[in-house]
C-alpha atoms as a PDB file:
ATOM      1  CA  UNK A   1      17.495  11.740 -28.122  1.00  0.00           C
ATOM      2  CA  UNK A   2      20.124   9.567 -26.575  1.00  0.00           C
ATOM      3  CA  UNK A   3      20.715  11.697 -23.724  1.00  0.00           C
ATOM      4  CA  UNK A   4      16.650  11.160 -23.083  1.00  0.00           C
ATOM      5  CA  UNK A   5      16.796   7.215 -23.471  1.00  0.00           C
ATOM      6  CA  UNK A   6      19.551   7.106 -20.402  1.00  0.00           C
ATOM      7  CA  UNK A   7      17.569   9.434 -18.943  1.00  0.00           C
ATOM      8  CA  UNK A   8      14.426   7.358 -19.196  1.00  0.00           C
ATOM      9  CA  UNK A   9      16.523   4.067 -18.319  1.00  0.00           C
ATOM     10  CA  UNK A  10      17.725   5.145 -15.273  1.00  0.00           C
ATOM     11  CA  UNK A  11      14.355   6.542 -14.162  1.00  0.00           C
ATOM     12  CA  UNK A  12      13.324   3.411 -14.404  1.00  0.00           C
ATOM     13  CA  UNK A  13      15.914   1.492 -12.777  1.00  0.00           C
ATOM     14  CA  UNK A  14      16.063   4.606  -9.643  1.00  0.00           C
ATOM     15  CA  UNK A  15      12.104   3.599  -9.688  1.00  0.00           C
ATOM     16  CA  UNK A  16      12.820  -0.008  -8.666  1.00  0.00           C
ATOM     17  CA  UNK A  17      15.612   0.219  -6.115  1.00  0.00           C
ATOM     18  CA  UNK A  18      13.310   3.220  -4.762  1.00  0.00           C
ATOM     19  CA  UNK A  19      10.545   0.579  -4.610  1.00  0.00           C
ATOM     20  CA  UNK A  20      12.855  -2.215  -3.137  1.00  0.00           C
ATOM     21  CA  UNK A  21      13.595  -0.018  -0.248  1.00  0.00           C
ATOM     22  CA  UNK A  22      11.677  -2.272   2.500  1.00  0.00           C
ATOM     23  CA  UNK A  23      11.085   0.949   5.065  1.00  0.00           C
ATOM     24  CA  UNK A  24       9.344  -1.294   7.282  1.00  0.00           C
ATOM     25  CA  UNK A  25      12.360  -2.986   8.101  1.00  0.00           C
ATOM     26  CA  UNK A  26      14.419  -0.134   8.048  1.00  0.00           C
ATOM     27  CA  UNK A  27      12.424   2.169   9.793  1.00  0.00           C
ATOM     28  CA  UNK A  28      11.331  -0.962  12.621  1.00  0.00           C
ATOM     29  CA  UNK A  29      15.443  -1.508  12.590  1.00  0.00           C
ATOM     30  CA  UNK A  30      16.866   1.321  12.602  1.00  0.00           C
ATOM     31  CA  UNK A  31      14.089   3.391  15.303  1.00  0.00           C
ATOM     32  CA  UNK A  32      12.550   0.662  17.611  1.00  0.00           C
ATOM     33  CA  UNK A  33      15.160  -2.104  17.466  1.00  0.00           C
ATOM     34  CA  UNK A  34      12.589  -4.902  15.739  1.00  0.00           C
ATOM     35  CA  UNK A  35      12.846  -6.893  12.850  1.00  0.00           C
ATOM     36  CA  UNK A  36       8.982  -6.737  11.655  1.00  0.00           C
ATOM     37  CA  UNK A  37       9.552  -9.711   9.995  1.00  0.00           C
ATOM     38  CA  UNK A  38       9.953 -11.816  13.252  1.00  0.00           C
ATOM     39  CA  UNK A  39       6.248 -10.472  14.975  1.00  0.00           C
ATOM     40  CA  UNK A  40       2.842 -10.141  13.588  1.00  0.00           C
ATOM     41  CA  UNK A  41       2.236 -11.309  10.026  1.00  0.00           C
ATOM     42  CA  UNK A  42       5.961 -11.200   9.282  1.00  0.00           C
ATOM     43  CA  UNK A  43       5.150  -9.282   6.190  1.00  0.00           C
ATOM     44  CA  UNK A  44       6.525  -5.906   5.464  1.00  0.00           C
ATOM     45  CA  UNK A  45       3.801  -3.963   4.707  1.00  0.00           C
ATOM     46  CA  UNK A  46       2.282  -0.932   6.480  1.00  0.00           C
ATOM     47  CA  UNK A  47      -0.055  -2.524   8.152  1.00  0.00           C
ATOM     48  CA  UNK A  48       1.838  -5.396   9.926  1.00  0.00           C
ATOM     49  CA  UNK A  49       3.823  -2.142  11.434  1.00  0.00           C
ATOM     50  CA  UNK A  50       1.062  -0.330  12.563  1.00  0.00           C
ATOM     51  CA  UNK A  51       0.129  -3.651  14.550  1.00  0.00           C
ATOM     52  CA  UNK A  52       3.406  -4.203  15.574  1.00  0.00           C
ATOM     53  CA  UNK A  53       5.193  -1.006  16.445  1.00  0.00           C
ATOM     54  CA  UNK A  54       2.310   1.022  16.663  1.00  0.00           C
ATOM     55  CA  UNK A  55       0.791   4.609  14.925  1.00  0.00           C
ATOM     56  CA  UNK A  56       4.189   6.634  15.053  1.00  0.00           C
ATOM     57  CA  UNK A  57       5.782   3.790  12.871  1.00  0.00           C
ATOM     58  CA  UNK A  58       3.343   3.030  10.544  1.00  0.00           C
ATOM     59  CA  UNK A  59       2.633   6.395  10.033  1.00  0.00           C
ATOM     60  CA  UNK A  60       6.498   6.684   8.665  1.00  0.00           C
ATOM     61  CA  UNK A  61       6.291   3.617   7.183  1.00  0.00           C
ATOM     62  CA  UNK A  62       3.117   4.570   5.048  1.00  0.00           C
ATOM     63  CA  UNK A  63       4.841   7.906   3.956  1.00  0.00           C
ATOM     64  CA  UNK A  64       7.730   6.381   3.226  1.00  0.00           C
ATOM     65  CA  UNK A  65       6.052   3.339   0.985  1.00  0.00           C
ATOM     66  CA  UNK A  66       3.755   6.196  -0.409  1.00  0.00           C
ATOM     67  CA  UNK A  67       6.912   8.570  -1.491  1.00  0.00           C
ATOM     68  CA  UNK A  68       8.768   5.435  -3.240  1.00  0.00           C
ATOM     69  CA  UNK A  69       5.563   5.255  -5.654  1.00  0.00           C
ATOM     70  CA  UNK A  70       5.157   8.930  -5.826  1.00  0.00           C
ATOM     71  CA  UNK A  71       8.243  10.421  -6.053  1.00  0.00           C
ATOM     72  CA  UNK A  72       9.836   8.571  -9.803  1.00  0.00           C
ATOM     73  CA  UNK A  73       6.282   8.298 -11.342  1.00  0.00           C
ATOM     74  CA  UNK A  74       5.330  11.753 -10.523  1.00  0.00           C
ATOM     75  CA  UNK A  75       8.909  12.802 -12.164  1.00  0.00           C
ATOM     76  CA  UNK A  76       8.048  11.070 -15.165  1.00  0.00           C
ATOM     77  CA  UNK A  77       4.945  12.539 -15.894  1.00  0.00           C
ATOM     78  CA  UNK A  78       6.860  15.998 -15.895  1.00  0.00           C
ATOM     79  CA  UNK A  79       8.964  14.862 -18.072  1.00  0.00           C
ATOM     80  CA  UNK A  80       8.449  11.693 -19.900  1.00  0.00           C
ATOM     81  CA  UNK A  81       5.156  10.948 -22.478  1.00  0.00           C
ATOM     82  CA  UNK A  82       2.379   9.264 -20.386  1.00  0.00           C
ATOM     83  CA  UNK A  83       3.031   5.289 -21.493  1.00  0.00           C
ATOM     84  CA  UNK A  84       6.393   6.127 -20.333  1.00  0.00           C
ATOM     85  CA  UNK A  85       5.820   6.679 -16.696  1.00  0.00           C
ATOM     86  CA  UNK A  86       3.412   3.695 -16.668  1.00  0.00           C
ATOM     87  CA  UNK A  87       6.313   1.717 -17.013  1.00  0.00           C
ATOM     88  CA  UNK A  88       8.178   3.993 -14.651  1.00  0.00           C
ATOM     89  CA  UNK A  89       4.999   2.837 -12.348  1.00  0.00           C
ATOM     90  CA  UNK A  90       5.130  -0.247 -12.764  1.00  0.00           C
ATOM     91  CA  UNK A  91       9.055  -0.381 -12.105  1.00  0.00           C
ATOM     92  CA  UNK A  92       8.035   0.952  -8.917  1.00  0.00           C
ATOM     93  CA  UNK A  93       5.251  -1.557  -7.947  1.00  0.00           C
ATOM     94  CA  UNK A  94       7.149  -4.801  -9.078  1.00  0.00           C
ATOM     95  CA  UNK A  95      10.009  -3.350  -6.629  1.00  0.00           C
ATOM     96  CA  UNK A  96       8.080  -2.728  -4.217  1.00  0.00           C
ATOM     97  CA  UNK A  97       6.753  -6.231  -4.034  1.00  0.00           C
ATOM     98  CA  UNK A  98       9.664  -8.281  -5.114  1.00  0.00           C
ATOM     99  CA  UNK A  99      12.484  -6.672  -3.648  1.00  0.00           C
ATOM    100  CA  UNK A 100      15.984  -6.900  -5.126  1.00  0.00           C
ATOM    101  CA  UNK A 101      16.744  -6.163  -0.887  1.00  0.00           C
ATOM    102  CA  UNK A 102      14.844  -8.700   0.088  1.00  0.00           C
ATOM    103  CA  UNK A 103      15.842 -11.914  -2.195  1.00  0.00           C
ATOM    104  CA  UNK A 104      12.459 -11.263  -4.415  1.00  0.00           C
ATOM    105  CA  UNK A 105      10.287 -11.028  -1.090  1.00  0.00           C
ATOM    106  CA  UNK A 106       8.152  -7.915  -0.349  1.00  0.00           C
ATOM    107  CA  UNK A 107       4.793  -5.814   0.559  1.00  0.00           C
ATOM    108  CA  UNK A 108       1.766  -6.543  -0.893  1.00  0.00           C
ATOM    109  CA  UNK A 109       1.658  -3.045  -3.072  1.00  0.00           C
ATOM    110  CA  UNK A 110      -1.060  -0.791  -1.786  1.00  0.00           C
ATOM    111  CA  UNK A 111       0.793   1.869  -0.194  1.00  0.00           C
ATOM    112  CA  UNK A 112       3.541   2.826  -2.970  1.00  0.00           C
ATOM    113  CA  UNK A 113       0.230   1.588  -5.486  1.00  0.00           C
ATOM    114  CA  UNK A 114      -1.480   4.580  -3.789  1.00  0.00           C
ATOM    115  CA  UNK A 115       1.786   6.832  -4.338  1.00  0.00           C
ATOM    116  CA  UNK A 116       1.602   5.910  -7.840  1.00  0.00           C
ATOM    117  CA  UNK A 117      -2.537   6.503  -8.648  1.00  0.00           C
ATOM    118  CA  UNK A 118      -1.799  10.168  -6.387  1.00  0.00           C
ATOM    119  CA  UNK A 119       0.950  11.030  -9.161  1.00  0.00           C
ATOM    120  CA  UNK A 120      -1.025   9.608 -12.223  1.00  0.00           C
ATOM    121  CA  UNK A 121      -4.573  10.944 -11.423  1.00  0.00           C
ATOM    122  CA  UNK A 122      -5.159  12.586  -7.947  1.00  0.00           C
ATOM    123  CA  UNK A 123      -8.961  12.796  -8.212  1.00  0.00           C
ATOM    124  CA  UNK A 124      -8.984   9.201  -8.344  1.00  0.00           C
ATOM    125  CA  UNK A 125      -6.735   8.653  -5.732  1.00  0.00           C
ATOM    126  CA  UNK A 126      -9.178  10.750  -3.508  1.00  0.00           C
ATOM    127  CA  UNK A 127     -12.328   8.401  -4.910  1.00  0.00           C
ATOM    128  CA  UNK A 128     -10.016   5.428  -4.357  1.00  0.00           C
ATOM    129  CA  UNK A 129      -9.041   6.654  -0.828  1.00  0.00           C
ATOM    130  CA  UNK A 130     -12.938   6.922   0.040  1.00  0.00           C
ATOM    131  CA  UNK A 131     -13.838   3.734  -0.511  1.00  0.00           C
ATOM    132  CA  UNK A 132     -10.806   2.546   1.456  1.00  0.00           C
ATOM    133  CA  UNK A 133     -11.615   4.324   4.204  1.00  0.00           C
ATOM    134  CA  UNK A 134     -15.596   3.258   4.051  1.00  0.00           C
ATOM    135  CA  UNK A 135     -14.881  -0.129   3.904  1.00  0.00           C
ATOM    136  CA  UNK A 136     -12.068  -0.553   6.582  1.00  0.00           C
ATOM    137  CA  UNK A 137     -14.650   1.323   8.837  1.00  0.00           C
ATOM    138  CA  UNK A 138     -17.197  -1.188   7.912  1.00  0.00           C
ATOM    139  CA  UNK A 139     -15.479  -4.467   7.493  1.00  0.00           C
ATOM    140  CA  UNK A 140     -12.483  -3.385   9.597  1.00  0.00           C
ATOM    141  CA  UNK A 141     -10.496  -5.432   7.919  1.00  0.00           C
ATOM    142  CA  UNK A 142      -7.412  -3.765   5.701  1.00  0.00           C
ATOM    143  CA  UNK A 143      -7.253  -6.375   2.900  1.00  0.00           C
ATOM    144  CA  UNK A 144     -11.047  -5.951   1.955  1.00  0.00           C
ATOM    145  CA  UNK A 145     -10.493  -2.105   1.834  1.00  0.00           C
ATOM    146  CA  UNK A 146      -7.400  -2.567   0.103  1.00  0.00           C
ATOM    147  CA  UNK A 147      -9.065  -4.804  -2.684  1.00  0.00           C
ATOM    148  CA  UNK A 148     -11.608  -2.989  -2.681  1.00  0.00           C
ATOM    149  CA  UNK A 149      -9.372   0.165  -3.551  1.00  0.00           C
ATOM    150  CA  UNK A 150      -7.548  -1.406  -6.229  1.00  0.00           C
ATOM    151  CA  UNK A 151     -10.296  -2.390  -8.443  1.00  0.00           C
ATOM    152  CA  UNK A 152     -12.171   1.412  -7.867  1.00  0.00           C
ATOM    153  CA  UNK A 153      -8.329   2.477  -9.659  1.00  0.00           C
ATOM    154  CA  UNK A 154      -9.429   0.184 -12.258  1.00  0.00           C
ATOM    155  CA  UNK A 155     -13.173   1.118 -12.572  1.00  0.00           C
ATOM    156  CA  UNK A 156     -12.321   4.142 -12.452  1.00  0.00           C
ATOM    157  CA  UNK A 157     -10.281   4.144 -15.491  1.00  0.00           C
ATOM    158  CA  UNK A 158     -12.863   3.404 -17.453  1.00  0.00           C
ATOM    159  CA  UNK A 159     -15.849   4.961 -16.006  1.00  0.00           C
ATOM    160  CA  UNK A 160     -13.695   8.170 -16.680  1.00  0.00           C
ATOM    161  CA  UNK A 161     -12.167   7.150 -20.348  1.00  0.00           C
ATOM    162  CA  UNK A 162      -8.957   7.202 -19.324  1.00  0.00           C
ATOM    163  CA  UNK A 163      -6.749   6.240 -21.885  1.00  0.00           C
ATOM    164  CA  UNK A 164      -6.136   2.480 -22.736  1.00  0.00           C
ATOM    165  CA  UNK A 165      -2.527   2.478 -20.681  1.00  0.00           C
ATOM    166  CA  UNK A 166      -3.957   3.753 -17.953  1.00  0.00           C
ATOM    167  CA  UNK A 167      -6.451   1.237 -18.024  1.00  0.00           C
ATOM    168  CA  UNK A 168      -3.869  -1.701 -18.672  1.00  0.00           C
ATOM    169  CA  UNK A 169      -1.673  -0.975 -15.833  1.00  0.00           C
ATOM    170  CA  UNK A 170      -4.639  -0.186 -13.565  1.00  0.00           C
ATOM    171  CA  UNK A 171      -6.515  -3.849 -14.647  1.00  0.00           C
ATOM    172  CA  UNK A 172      -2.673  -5.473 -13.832  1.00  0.00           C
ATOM    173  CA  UNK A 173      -2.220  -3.420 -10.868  1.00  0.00           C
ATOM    174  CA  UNK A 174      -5.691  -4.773  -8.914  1.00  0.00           C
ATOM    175  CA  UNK A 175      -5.392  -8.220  -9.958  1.00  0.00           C
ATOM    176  CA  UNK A 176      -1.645  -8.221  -8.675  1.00  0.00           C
ATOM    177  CA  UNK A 177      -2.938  -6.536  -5.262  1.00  0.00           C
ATOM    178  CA  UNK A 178      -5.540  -9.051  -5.649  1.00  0.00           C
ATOM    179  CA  UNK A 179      -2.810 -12.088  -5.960  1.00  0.00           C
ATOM    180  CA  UNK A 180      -0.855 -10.375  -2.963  1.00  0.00           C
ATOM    181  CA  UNK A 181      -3.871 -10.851  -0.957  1.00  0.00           C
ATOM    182  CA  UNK A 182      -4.340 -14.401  -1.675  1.00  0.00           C
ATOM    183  CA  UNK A 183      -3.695 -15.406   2.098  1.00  0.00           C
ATOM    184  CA  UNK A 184      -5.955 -12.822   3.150  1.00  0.00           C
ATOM    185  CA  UNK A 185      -8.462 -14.355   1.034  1.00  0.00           C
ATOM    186  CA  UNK A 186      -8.580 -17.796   2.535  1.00  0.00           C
ATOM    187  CA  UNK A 187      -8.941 -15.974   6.086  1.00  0.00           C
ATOM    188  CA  UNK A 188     -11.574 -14.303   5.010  1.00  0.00           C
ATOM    189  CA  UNK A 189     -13.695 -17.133   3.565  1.00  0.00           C
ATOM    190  CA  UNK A 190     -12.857 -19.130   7.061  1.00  0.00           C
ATOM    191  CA  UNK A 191     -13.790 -15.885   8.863  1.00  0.00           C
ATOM    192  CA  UNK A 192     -10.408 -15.763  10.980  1.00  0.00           C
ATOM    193  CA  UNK A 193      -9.115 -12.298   9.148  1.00  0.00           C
ATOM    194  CA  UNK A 194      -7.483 -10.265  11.004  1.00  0.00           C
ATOM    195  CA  UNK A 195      -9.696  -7.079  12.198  1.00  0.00           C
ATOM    196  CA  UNK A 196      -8.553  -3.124  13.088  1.00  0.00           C
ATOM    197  CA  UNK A 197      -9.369  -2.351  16.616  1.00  0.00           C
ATOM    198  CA  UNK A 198      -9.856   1.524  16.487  1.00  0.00           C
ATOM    199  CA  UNK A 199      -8.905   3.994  19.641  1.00  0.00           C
ATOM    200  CA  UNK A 200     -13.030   4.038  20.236  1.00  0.00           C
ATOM    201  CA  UNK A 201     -12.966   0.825  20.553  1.00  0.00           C
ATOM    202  CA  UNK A 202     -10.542   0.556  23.731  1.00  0.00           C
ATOM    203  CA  UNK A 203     -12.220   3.556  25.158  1.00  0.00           C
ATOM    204  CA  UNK A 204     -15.705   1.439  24.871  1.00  0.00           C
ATOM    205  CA  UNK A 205     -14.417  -1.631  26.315  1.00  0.00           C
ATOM    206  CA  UNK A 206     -12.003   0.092  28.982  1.00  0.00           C
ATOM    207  CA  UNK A 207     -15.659   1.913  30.202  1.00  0.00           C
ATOM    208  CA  UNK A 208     -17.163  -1.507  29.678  1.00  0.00           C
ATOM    209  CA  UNK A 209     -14.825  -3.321  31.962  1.00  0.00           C
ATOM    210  CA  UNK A 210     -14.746  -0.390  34.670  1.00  0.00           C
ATOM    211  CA  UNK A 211     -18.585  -0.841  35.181  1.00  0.00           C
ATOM    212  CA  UNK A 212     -18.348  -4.633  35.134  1.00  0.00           C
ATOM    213  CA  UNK A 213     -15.723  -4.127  37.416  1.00  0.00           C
ATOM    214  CA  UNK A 214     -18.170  -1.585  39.791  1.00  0.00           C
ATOM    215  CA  UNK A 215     -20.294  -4.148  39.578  1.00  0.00           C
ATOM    216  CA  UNK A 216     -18.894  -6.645  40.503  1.00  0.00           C
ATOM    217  CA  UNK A 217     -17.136  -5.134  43.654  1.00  0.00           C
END
């Protein structure tokens, strides 16, 4: 018994410095020589890497934010009762966004929050992933989808029954995504959010610019 409450103390402790890791800044350091912080957004989330640096890096960066969620909380369920790795969870989230690395500063969640939902309940994180993916190709904007994957976590929850921790860390999970995304929020209202420009996108407008160009000539 004692041996299992160290054991479930330090998963929860390895489950925040995993979370505080800030791989954007590591990974931007250590690979391409740039401080994230200093270009873009200056947050260090995936996304402000994938605008900065580029796909390679915000690929690793994503896996990396994804594997700091998964890794502790999917460990606990094996091994811990299910309220337990909630809190494992949550360890992770909380580090994740106020980093013990970065004086309390951090990402906005969504990345190790997906790690977490694909170690808790995969077949949500696949419903959760769709709607991400539907609404960043519709609104093109990452915070909407991101939102907007949070709270289908939390729906989700109860739509399925899941049971009542599930539901309280998924409720305190969205509206601390939400919270993150405050700043987002205000963009959005003023219309001046920042949108995804997609490879298609560059092709259209580099074809659009050689025949203006033909034209013009």
């Amino acid at each position: 018994m004692i041996l299992q409450v160290i054991a479930g103390v330090a998963l929860v402790l390895i489950a925040y410095v995993l979370g505080a890791i800030p791989f954007a800044i590591v990974i931007g350091k250590w690979l391409w020589h740039v401080d994230v912080r200093d270009h873009g957004s200056g947050n260090v989330g995936t996304t402000n890497v994938f605008r900065v640096l580029g796909v390679r890096a915000g690929t690793l960066v994503l896996i990396g934010d994804m594997a700091k969620g998964f890794i502790p909380v999917y460990v606990a369920v094996q091994y811990f009762p299910t309220w337990f790795a909630l809190i494992v969870a949550l360890a992770a989230l909380l580090g994740h966004m106020y980093s013990v690395f970065l004086r309390g500063g951090g990402g906005k969640g969504v990345a190790t929050g997906a790690g977490i939902v694909l170690a808790l309940v995969p077949w949500i994180f696949i419903i959760a992933l769709g709607v991400f993916l539907v609404l960043l190709l519709v609104t093109r904007m990452v915070s909407v989808a991101s939102m907007a994957a949070a709270l289908t976590f939390a729906v989700c929850t109860f739509a399925f029954d899941k049971p009542v921790w599930y539901k309280i860390l998924a409720v305190f999970a969205a509206l601390v995504v939400i919270f993150q995304h405050r700043s987002n929020i205000r963009r959005i209202a003023l219309r001046c959010e920042n949108k995804v420009t997609f490879p298609w996108d560059r092709d259209r407008d580099s074809s659009g610019s050689g025949q203006a160009g033909a034209g013009r000539a």
